[in-house]
N, C-alpha and C. Protein backbone atom coordinates (compact mmCIF):
# COMPACT_ATOMS: atom_id res chain seq x y z
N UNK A 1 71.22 -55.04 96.39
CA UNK A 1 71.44 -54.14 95.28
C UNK A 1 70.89 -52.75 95.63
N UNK A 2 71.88 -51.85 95.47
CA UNK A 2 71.57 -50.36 95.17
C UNK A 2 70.42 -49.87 94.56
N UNK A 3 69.48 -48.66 94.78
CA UNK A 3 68.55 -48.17 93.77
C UNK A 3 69.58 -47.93 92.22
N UNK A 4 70.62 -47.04 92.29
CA UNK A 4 71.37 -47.09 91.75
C UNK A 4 71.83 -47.87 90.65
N UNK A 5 72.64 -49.68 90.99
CA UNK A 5 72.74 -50.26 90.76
C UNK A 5 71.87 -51.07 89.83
N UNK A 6 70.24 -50.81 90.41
CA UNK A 6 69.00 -51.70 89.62
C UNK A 6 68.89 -50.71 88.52
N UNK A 7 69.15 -49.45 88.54
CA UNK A 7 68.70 -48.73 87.79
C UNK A 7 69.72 -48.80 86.70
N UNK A 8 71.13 -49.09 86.70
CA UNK A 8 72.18 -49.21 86.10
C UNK A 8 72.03 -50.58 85.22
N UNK A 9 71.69 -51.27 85.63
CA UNK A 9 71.24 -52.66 85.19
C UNK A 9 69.97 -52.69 84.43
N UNK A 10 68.99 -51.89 84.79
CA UNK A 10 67.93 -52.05 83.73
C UNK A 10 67.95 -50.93 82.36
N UNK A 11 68.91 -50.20 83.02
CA UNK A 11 69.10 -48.84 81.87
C UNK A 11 69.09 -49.87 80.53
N UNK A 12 69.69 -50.82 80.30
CA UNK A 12 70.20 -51.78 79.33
C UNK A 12 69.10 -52.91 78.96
N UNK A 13 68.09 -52.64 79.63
CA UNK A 13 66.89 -53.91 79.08
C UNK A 13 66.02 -53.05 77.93
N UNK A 14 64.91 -53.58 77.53
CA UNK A 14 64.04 -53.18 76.76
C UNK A 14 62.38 -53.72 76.92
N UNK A 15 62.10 -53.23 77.16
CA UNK A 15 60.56 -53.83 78.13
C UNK A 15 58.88 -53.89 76.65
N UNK A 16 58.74 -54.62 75.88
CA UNK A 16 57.20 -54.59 75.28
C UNK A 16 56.46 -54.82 75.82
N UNK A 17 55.40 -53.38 75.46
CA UNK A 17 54.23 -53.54 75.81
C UNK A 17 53.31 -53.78 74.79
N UNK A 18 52.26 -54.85 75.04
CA UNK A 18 50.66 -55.00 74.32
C UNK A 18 49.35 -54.40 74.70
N UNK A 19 49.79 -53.00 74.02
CA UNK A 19 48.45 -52.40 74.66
C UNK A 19 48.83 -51.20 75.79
N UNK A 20 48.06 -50.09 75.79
CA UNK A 20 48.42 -48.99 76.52
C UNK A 20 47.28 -48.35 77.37
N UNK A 21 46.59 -49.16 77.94
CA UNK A 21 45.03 -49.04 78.57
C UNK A 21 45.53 -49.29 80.10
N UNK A 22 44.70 -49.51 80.49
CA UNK A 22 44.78 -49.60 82.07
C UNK A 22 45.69 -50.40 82.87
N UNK A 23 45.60 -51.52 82.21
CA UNK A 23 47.73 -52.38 82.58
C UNK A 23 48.41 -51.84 81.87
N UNK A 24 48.53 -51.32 80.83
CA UNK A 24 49.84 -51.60 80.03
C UNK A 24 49.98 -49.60 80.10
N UNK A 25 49.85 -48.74 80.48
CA UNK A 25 49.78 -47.16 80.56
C UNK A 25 50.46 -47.35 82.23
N UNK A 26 50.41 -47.91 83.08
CA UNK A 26 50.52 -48.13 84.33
C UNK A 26 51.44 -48.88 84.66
N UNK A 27 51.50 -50.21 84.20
CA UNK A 27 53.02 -51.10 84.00
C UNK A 27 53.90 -50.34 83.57
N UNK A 28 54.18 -49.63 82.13
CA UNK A 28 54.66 -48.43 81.83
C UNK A 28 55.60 -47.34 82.70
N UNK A 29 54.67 -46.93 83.63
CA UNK A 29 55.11 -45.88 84.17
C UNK A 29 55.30 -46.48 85.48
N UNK A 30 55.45 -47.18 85.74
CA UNK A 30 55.91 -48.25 86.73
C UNK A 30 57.87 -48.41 86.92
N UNK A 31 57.63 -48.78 84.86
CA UNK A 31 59.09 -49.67 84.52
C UNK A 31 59.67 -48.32 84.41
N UNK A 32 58.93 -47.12 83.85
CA UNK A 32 59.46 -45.67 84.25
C UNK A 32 60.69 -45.05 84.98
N UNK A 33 59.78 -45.26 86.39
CA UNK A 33 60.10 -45.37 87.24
C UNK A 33 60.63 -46.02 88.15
N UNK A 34 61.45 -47.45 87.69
CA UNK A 34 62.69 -47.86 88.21
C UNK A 34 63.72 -47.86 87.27
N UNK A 35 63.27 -47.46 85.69
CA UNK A 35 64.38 -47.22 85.43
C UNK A 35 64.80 -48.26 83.88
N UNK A 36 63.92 -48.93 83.20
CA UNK A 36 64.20 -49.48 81.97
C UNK A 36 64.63 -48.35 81.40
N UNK A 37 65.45 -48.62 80.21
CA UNK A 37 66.25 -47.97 79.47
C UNK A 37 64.97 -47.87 78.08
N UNK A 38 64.52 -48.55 77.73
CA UNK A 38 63.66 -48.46 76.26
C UNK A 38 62.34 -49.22 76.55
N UNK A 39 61.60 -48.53 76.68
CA UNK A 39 60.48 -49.21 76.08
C UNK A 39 59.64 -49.51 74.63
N UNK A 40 59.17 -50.13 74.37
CA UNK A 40 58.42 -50.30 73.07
C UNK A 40 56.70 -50.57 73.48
N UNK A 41 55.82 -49.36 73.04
CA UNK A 41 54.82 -49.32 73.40
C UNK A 41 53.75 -49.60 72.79
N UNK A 42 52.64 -50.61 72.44
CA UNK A 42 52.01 -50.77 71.13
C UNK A 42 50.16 -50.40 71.53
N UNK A 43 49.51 -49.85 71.19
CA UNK A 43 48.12 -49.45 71.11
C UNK A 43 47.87 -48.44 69.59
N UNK A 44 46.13 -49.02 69.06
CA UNK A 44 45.82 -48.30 67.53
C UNK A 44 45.02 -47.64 68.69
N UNK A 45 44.81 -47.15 69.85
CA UNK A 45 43.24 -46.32 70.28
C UNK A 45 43.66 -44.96 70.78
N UNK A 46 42.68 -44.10 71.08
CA UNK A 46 42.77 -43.01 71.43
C UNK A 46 42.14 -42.93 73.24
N UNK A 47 42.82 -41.96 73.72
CA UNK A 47 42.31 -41.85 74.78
C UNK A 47 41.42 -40.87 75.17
N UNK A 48 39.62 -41.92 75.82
CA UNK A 48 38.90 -41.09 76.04
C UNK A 48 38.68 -40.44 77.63
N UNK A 49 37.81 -39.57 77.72
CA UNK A 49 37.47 -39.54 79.12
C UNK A 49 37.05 -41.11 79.92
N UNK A 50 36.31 -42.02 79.05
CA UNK A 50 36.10 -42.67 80.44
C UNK A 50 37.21 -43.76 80.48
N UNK A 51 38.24 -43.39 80.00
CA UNK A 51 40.18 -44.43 80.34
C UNK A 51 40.53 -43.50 81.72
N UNK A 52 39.68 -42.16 82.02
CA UNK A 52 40.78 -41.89 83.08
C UNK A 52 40.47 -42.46 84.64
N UNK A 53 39.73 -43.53 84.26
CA UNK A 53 39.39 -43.70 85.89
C UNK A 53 40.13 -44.84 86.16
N UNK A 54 40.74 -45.11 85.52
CA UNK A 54 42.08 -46.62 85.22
C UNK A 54 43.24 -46.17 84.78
N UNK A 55 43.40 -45.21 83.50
CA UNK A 55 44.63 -45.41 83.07
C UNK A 55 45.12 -44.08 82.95
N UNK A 56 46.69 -44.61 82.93
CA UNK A 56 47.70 -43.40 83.63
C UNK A 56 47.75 -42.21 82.39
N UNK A 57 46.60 -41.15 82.38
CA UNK A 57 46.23 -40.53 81.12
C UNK A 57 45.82 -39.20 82.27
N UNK A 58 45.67 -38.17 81.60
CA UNK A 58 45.10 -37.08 82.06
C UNK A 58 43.66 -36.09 80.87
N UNK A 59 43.40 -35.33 81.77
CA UNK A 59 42.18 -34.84 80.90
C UNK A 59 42.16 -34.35 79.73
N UNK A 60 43.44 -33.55 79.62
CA UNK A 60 43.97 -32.52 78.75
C UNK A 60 44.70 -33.68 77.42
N UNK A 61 44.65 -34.50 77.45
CA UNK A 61 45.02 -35.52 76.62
C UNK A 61 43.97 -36.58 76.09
N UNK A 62 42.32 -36.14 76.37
CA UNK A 62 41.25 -36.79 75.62
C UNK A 62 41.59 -36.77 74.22
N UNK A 63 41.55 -37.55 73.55
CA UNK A 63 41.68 -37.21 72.15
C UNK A 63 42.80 -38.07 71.42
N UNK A 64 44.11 -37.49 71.87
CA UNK A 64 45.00 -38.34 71.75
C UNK A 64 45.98 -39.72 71.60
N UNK A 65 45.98 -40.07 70.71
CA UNK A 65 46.47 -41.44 70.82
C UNK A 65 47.51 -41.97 71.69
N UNK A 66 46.61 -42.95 72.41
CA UNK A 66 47.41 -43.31 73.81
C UNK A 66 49.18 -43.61 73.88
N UNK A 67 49.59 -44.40 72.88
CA UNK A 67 51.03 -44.10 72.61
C UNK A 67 51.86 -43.12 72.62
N UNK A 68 50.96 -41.66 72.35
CA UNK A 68 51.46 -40.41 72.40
C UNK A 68 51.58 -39.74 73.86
N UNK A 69 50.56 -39.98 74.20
CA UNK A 69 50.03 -39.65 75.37
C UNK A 69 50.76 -40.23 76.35
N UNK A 70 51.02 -41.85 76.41
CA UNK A 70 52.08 -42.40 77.43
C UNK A 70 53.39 -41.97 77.27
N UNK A 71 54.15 -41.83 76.00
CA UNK A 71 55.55 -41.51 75.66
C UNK A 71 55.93 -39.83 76.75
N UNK A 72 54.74 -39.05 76.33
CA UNK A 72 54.92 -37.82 76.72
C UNK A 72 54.64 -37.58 78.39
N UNK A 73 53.91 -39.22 79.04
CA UNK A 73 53.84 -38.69 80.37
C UNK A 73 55.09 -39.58 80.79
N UNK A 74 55.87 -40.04 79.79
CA UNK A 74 57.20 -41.18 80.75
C UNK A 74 58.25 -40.34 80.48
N UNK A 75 58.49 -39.31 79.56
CA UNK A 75 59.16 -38.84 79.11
C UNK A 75 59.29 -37.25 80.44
N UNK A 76 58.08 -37.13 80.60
CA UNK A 76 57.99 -36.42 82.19
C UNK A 76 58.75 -37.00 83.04
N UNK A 77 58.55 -38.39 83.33
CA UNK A 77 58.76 -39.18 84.52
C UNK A 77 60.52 -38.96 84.32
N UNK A 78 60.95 -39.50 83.26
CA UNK A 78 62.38 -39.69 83.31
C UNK A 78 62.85 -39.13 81.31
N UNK A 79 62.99 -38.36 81.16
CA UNK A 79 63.77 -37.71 80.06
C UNK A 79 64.50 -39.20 79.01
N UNK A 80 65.38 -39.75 79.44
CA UNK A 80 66.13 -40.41 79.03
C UNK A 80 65.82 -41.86 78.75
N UNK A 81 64.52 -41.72 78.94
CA UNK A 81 64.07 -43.39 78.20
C UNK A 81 63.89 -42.99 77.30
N UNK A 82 63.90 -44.12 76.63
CA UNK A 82 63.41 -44.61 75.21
C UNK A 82 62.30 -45.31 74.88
N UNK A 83 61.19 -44.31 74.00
CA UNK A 83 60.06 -44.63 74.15
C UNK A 83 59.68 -44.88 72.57
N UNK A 84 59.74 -46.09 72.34
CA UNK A 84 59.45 -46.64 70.49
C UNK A 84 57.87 -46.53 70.54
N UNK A 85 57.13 -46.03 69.92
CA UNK A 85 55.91 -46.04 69.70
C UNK A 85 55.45 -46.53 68.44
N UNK A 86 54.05 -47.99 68.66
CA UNK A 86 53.84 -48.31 67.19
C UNK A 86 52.22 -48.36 67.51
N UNK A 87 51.90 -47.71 66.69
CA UNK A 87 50.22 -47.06 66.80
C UNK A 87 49.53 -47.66 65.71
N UNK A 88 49.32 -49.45 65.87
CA UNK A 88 48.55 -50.23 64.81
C UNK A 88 47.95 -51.46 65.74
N UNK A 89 47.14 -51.91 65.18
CA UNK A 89 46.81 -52.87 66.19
C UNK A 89 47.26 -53.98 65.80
N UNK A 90 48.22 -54.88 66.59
CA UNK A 90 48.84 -56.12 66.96
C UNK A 90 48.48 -57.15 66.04
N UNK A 91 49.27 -57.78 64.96
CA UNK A 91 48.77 -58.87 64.66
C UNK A 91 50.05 -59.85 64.84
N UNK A 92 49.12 -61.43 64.08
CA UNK A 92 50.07 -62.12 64.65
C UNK A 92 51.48 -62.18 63.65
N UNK A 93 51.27 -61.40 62.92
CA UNK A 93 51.91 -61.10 61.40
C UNK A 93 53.14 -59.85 61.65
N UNK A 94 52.50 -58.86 62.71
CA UNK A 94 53.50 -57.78 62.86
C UNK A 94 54.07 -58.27 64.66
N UNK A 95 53.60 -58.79 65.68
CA UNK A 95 53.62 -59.08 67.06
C UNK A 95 55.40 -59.54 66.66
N UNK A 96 56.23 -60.49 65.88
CA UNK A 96 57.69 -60.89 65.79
C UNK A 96 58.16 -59.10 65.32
N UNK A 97 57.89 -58.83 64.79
CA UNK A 97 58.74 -57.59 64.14
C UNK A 97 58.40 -56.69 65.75
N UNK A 98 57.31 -56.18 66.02
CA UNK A 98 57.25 -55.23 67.06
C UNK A 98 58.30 -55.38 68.53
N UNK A 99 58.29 -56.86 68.93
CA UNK A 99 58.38 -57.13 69.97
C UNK A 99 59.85 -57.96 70.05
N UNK A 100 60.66 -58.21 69.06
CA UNK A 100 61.82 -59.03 68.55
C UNK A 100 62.92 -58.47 69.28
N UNK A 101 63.13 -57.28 69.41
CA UNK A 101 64.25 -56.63 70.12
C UNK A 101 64.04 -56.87 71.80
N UNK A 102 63.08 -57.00 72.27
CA UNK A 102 62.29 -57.10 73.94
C UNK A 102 62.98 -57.95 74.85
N UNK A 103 63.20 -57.54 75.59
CA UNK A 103 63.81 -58.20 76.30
C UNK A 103 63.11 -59.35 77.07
N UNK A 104 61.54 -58.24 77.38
CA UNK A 104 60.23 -59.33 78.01
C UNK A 104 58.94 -58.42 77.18
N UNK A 105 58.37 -58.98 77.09
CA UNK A 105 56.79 -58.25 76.64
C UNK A 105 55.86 -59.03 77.93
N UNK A 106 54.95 -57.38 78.09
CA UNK A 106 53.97 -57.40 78.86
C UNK A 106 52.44 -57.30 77.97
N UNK A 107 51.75 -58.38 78.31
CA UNK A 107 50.58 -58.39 77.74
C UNK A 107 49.69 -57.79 78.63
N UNK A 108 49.34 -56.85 77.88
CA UNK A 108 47.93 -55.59 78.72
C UNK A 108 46.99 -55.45 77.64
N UNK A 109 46.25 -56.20 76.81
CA UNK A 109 44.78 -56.05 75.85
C UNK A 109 43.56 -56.09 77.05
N UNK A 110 42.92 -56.10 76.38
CA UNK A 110 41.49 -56.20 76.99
C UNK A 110 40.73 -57.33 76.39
N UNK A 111 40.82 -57.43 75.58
CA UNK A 111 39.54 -58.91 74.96
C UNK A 111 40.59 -60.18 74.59
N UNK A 112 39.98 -61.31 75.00
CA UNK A 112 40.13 -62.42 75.63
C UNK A 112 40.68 -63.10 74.33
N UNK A 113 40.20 -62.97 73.23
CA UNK A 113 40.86 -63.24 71.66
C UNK A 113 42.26 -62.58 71.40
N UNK A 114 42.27 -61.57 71.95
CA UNK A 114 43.05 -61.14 71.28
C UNK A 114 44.80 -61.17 72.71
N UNK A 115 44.29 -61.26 73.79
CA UNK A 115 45.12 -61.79 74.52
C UNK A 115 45.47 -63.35 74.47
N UNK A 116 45.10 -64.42 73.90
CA UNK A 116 45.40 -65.49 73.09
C UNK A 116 45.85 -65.45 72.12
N UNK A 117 45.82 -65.09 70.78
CA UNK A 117 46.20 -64.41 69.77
C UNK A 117 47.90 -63.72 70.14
N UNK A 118 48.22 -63.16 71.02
CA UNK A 118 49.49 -62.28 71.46
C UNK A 118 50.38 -64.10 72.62
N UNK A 119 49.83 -64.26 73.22
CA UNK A 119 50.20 -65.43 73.67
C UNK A 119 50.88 -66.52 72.70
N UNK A 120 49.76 -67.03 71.75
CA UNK A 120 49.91 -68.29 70.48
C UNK A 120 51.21 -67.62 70.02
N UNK A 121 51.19 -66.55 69.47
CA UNK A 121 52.16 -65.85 68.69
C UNK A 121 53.42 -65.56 69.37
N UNK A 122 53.20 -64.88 70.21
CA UNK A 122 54.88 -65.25 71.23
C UNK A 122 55.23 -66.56 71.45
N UNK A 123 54.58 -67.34 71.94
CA UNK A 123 55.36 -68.33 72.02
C UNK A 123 55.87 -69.81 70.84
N UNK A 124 55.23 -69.25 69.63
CA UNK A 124 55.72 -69.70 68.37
C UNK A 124 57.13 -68.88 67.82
N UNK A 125 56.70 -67.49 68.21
CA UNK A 125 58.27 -66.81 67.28
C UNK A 125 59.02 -66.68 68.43
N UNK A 126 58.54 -67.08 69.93
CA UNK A 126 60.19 -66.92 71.10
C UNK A 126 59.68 -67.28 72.21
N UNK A 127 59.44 -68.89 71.77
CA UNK A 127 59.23 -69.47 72.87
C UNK A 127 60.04 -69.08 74.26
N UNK A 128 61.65 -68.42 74.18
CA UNK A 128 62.08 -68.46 75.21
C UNK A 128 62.00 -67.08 76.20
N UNK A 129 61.50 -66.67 75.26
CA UNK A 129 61.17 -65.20 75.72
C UNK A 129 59.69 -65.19 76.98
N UNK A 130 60.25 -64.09 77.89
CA UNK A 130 59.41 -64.18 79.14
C UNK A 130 58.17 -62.91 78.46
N UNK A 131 56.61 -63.67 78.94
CA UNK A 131 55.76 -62.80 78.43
C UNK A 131 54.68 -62.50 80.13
N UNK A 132 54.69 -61.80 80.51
CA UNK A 132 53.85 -61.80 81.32
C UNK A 132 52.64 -60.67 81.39
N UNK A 133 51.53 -62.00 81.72
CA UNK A 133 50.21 -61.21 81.03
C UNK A 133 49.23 -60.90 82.31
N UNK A 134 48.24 -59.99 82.32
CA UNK A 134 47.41 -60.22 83.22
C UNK A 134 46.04 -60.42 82.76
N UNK A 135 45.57 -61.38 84.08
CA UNK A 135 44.49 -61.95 83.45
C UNK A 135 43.39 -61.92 85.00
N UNK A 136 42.29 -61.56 84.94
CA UNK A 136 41.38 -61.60 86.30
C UNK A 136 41.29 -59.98 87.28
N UNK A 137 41.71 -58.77 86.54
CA UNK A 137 41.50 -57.78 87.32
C UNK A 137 39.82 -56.50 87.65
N UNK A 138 38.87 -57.49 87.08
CA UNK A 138 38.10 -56.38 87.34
C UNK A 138 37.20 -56.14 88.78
N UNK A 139 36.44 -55.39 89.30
CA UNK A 139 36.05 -55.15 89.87
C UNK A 139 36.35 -54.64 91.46
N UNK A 140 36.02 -55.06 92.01
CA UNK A 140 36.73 -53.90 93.57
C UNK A 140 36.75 -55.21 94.82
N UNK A 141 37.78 -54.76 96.25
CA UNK A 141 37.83 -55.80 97.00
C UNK A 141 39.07 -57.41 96.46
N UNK A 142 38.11 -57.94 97.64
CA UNK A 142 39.11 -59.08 96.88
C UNK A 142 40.37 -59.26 96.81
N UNK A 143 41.24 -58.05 97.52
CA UNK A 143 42.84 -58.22 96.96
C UNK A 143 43.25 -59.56 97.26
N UNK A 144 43.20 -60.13 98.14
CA UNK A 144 43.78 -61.38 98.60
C UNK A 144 44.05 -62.75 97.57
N UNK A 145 42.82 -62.12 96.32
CA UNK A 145 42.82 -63.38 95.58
C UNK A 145 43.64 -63.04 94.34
N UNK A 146 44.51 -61.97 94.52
CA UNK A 146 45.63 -61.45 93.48
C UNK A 146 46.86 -62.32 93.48
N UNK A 147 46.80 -62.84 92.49
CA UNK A 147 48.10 -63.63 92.83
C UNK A 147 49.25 -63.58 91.25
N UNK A 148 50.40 -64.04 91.71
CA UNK A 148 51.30 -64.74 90.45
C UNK A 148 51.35 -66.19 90.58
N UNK A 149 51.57 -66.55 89.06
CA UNK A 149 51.54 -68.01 88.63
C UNK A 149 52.74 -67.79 87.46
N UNK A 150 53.45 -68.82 87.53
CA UNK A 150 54.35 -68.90 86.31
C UNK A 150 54.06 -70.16 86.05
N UNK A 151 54.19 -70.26 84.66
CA UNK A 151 54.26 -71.84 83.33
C UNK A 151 55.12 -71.43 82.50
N UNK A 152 56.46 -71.91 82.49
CA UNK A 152 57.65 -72.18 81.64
C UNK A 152 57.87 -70.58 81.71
N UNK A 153 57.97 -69.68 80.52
CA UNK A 153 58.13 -68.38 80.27
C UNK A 153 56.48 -67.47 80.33
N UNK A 154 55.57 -67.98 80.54
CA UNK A 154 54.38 -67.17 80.89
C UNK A 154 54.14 -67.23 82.19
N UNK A 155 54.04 -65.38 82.47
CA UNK A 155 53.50 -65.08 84.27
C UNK A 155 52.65 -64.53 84.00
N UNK A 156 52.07 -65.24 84.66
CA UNK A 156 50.74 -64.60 85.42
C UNK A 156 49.76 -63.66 86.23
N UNK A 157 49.48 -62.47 85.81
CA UNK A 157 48.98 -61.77 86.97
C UNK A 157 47.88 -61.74 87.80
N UNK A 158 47.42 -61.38 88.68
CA UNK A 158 45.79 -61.26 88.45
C UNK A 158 44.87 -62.44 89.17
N UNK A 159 43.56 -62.14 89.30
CA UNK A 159 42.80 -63.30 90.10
C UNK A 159 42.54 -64.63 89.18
N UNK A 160 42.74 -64.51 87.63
CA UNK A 160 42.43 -65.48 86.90
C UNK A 160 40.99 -65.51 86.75
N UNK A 161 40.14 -64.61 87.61
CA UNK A 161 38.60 -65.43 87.06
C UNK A 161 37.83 -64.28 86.65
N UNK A 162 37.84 -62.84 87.39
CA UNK A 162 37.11 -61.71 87.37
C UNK A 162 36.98 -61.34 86.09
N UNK A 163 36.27 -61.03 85.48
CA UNK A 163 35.93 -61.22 83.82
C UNK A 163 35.51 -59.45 84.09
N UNK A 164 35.79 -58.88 83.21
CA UNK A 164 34.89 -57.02 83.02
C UNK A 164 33.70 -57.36 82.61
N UNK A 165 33.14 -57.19 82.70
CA UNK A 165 31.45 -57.12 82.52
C UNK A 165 30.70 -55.47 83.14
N UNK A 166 29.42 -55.41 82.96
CA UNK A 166 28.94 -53.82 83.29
C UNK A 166 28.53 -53.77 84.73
N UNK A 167 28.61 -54.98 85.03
CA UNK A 167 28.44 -55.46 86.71
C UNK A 167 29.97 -55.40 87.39
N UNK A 168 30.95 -55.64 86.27
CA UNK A 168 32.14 -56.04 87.25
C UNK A 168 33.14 -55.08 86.54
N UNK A 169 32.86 -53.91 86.45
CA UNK A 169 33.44 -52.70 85.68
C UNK A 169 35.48 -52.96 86.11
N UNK A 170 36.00 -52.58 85.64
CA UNK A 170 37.63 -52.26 85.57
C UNK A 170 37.91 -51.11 86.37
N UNK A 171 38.45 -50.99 87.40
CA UNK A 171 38.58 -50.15 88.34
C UNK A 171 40.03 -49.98 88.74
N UNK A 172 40.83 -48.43 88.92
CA UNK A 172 41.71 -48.42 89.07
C UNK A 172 42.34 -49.54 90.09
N UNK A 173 41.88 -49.31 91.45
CA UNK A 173 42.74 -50.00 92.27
C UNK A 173 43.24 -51.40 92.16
N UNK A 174 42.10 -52.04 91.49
CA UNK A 174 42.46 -53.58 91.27
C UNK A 174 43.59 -53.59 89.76
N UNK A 175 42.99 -52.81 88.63
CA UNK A 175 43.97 -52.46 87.44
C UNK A 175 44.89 -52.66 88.57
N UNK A 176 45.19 -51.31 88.74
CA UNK A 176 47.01 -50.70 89.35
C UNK A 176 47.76 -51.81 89.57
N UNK A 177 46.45 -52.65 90.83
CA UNK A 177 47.66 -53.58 91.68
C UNK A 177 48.21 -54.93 90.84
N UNK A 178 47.12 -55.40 89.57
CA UNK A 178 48.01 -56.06 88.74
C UNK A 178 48.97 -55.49 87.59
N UNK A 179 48.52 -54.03 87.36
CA UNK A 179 49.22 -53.53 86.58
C UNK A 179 51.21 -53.12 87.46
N UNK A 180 50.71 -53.00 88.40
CA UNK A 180 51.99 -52.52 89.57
C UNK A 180 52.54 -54.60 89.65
N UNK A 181 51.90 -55.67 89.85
CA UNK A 181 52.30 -56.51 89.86
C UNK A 181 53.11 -56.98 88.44
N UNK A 182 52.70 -57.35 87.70
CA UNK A 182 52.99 -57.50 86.13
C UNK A 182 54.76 -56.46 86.27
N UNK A 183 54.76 -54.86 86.53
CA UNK A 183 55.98 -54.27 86.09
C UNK A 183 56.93 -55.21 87.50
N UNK A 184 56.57 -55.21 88.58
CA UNK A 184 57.35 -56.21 89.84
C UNK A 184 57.81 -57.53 89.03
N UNK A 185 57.24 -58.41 88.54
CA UNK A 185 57.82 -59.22 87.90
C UNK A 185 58.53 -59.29 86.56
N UNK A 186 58.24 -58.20 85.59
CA UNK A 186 59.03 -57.61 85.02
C UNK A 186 60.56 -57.35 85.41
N UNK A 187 60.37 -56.60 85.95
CA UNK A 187 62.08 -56.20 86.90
C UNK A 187 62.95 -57.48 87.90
N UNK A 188 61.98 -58.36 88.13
CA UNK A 188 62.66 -59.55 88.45
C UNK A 188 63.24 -60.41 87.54
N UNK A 189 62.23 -60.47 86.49
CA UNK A 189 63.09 -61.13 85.74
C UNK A 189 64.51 -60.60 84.70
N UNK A 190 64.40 -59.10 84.70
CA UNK A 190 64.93 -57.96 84.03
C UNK A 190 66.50 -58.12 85.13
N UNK A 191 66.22 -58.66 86.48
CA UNK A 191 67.67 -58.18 87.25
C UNK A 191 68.50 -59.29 87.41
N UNK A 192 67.36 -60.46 87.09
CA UNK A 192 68.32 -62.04 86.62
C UNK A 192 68.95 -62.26 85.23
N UNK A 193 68.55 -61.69 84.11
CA UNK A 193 69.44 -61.53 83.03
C UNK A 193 70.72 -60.57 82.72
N UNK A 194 71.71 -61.45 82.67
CA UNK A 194 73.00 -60.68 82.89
C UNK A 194 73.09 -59.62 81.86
N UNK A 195 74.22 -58.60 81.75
CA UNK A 195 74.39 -57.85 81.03
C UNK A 195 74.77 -58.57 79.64
């Protein structure tokens, strides 16, 4: 397949995101940049200085609510996406309405409740729907133990064990590479669903 071609083909998907922090600002501008046609972007937070050492944010945009902030740096990247922005935080009450049109939702939260919580709930209102989450990215080194795992419609990103802690801080490079992994399997599964 053509760059072209993939790009012709995903113009027509619709990609959810959970969360707009250091996976999900980066997955983002990932799917950007090959070319989804719509995204749907969901974060209630604002972006501070210390998001920029992870997430795809700039200085001049402290302040700002990260939904705003991502729309306006994808909207750089490529003009012609479609960038739905919903600036509330996720429940399991609004997660069917937000994410219903999606073609796949990407789970990018940060706390461990509430990435269960987005899980339970997808796969009660669409079970068949592909959700892929990452789970195990903090700290530095280590790439080798980055891996994917799939179970039925949930993928997997990530080492599975690296927990954030103030010892095991969230660091771009490891973010990126599951956040850059997560949009890779995204688009795989995005180029096996027919038109």
């Amino acid at each position: 397949m053509t760059f072209d071609q993939i790009k012709k083909h995903l113009k027509t998907k619709t990609v959810g995101i959970a969360g707009c922090g250091g996976l999900g600002s980066n997955c983002a501008v990932a799917l950007a940049r090959v070319g989804v046609g719509r995204l749907v972007i969901a974060d209630f937070d604002i972006v501070t200085a210390g998001n920029l050492n992870r997430q795809y944010f700039f200085l001049d945009q402290v302040g700002q609510m990260k939904t705003d902030a991502l729309k306006e740096n994808i909207r750089r990247i490529d003009p012609d996406i479609v960038v739905e922005e919903v600036e509330e935080k996720l429940t399991q009450e609004t997660i069917p309405d937000v994410f219903g049109s999606c073609d796949v939702v990407v789970e990018a939260f940060d706390l461990a409740d509430q990435k269960e919580m987005l899980i339970n709930t997808m796969l009660k209102a669409f079970p068949q729907k592909p959700l892929v989450i990452g789970l195990g990215m903090a700290g530095w080194g280590k790439s080798d133990l980055i891996h994917y795992r799939r179970s039925d419609n949930i993928h997997v990103c990530g080492d599975e064990v690296s927990e954030i802690s103030d010892e095991l801080p969230p660091l771009a490079p490891r973010v990126g590479m599951v956040a850059n992994m997560q949009a890779n399997v995204v688009v795989e599964i995005l180029l096996a669903i027919s038109d």
